[in-house]
Each structure stands twice: as C-alpha cells, then as structure tokens.
C-alpha atoms as a PDB file:
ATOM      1  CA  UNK A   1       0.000   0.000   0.000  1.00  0.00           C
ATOM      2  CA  UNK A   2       2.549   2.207   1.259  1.00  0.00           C
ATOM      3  CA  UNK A   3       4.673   1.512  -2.126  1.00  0.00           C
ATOM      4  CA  UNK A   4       1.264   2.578  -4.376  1.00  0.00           C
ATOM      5  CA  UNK A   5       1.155   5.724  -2.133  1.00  0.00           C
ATOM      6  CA  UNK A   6       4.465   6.148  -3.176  1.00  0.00           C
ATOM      7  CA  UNK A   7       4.299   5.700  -6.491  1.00  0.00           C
ATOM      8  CA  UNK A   8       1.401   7.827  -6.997  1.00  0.00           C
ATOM      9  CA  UNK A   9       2.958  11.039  -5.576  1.00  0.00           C
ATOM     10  CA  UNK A  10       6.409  10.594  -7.656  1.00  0.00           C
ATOM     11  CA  UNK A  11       3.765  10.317 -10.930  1.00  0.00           C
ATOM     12  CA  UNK A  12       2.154  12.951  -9.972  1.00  0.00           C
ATOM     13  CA  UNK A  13       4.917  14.874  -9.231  1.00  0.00           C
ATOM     14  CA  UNK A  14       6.965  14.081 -12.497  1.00  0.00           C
ATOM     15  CA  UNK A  15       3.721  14.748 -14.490  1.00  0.00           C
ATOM     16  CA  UNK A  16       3.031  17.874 -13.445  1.00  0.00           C
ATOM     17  CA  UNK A  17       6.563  19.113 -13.818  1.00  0.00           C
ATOM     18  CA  UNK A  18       7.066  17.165 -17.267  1.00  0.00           C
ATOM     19  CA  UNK A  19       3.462  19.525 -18.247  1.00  0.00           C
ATOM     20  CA  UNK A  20       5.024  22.843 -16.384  1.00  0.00           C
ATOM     21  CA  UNK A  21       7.967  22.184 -18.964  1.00  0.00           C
ATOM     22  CA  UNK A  22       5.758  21.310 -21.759  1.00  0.00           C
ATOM     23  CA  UNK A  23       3.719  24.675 -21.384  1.00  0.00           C
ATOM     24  CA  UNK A  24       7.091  26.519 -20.700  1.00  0.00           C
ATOM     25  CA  UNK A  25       8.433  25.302 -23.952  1.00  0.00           C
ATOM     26  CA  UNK A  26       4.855  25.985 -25.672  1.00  0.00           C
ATOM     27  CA  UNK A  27       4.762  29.420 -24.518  1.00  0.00           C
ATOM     28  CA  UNK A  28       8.366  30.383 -26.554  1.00  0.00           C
ATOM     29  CA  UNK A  29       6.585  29.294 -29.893  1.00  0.00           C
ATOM     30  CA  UNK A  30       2.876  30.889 -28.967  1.00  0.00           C
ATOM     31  CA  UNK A  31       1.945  34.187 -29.943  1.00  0.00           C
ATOM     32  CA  UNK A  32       2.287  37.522 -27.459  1.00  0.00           C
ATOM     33  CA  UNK A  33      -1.670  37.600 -26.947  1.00  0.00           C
ATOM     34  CA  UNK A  34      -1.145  34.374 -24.525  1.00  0.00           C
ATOM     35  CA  UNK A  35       1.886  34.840 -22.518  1.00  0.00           C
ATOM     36  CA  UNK A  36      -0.350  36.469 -19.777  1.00  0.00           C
ATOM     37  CA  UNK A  37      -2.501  33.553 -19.747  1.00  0.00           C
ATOM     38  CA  UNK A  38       0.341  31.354 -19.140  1.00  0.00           C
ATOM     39  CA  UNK A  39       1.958  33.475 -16.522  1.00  0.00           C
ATOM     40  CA  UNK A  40      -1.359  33.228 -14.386  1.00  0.00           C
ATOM     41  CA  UNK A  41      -1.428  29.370 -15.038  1.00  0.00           C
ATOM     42  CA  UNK A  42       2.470  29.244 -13.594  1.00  0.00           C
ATOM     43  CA  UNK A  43       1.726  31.621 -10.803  1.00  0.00           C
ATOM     44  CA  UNK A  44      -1.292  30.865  -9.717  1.00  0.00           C
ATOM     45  CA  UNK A  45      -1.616  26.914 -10.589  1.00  0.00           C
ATOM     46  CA  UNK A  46       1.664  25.070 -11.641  1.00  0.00           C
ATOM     47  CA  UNK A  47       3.959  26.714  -9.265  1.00  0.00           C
ATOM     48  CA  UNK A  48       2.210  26.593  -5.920  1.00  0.00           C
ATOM     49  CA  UNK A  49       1.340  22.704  -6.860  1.00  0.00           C
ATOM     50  CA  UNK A  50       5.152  22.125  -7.716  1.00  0.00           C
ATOM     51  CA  UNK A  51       5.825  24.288  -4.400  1.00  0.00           C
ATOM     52  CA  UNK A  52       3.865  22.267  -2.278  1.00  0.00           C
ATOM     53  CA  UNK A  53       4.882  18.789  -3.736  1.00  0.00           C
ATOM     54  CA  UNK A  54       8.585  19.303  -3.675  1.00  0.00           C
ATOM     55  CA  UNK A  55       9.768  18.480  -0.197  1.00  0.00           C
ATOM     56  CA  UNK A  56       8.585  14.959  -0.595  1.00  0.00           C
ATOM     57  CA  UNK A  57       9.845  13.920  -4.070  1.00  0.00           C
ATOM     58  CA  UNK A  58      11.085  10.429  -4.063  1.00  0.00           C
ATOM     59  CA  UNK A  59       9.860  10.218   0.015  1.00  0.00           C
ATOM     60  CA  UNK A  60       7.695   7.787   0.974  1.00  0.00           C
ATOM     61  CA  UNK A  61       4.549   9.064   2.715  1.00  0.00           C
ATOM     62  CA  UNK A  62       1.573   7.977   5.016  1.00  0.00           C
ATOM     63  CA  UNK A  63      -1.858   8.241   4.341  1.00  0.00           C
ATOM     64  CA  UNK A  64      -2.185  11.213   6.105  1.00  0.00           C
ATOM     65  CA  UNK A  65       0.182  13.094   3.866  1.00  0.00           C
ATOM     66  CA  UNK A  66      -1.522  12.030   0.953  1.00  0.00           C
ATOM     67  CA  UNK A  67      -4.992  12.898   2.019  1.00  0.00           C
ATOM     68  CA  UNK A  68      -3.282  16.461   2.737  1.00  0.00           C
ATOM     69  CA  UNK A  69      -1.606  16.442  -0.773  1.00  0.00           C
ATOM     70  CA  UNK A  70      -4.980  16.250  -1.940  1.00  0.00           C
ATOM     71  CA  UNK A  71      -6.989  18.826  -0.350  1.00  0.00           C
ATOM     72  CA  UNK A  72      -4.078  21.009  -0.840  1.00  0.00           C
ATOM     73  CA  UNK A  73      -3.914  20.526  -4.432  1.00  0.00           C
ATOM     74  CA  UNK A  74      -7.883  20.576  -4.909  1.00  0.00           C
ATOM     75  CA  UNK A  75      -7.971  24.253  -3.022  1.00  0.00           C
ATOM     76  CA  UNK A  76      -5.014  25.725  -5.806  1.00  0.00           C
ATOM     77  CA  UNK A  77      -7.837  23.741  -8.309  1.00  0.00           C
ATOM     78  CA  UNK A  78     -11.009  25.213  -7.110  1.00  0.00           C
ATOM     79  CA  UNK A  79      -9.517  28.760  -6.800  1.00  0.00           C
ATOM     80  CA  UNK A  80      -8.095  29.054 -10.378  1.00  0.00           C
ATOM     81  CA  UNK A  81     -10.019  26.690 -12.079  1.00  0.00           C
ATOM     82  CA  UNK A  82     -10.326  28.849 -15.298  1.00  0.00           C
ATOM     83  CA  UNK A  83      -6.269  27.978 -16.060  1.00  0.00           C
ATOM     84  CA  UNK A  84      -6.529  24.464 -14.481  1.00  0.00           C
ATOM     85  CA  UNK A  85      -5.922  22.131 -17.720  1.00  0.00           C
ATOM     86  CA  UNK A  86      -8.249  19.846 -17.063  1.00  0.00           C
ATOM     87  CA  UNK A  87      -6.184  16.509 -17.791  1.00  0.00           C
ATOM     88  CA  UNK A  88      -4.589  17.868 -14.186  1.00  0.00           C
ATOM     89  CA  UNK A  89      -8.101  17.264 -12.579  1.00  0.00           C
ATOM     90  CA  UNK A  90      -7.587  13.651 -13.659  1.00  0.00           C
ATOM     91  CA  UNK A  91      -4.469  12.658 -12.898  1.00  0.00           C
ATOM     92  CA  UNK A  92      -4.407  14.395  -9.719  1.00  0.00           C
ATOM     93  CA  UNK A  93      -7.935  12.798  -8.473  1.00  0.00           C
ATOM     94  CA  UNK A  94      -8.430   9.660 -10.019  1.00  0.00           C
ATOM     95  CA  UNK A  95      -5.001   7.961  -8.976  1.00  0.00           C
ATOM     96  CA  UNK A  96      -5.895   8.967  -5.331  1.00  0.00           C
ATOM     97  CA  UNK A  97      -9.413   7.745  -5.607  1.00  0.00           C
ATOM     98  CA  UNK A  98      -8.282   4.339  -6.411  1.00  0.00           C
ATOM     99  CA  UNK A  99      -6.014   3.726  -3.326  1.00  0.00           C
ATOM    100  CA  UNK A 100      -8.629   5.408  -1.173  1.00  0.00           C
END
C-alpha cells in the first residue's frame, strides 16, 4: 500500500513538472496575446502545486500526507479553475481515488 502511495505522488509529481515544462516550452513558440494567460497558469496553478509537492519527491509518505496532498492541491484547483488544464483534474484525483 505504502509503495502505491508512493508511487502515486512521484507520478504525480513528475507529471506535473514534465506539463510545467511542456507549457514553458509551448509558450516560446505561442503568440504575445497568450503569454499572460500562461503566466497566471504558472503563478497561480503550476507553481504553488510544484511548491507544495517538492519536499517529498522520491519520500515515501503515510496516508495522512496524501490525504493532505490532496486537499491542498484541490484548493489551488477550485480557486483558479479557469487555467486548471483539465487533464490535471484527472491525474491528480483519479489515482488517489483508487487507493482510497
């Protein structure tokens, strides 16, 4: 269990980074009229997530933790929910919902 916990939050974590990156790199070959959109998405969404993911990279956590992780993450959601992509909705809530 403790291993799928793991698991989970190291996916998660390396997903949303690999799609920070991904929108990063999308952003150099966009036109100017979106580069303020994707400033709000990395300051309001992708960089508080990344923020409050990063101490436990590669750490195993408890239950506990996780269930945090999640409420966490579905508060930075809820609030900017207009720059959420939602493909982060799923793999952020559907992961958890089957060890839980």
């Amino acid at each position: 269990m403790m291993e799928d916990i793991t698991l989970n939050i190291q996916l998660i974590s390396t997903i949303i980074a690999t799609y920070g990156a991904y929108k990063i790199a999308k952003l150099k070959l966009q036109p100017e009229i979106k580069i303020p959109v994707y400033r709000e998405q990395l300051k309001n969404v992708y960089l508080p997530m990344f923020k409050l993911l990063e101490k436990d990279f590669y750490k195993k956590i408890d239950k506990e933790t996780t269930l945090f992780y999640i409420n966490e993450l579905e508060k930075i959601i809820d609030a900017n929910y207009e720059l959420v992509d939602p493909d982060i909705i799923y793999y952020v809530f559907i992961p958890f919902s089957k060890c839980y």
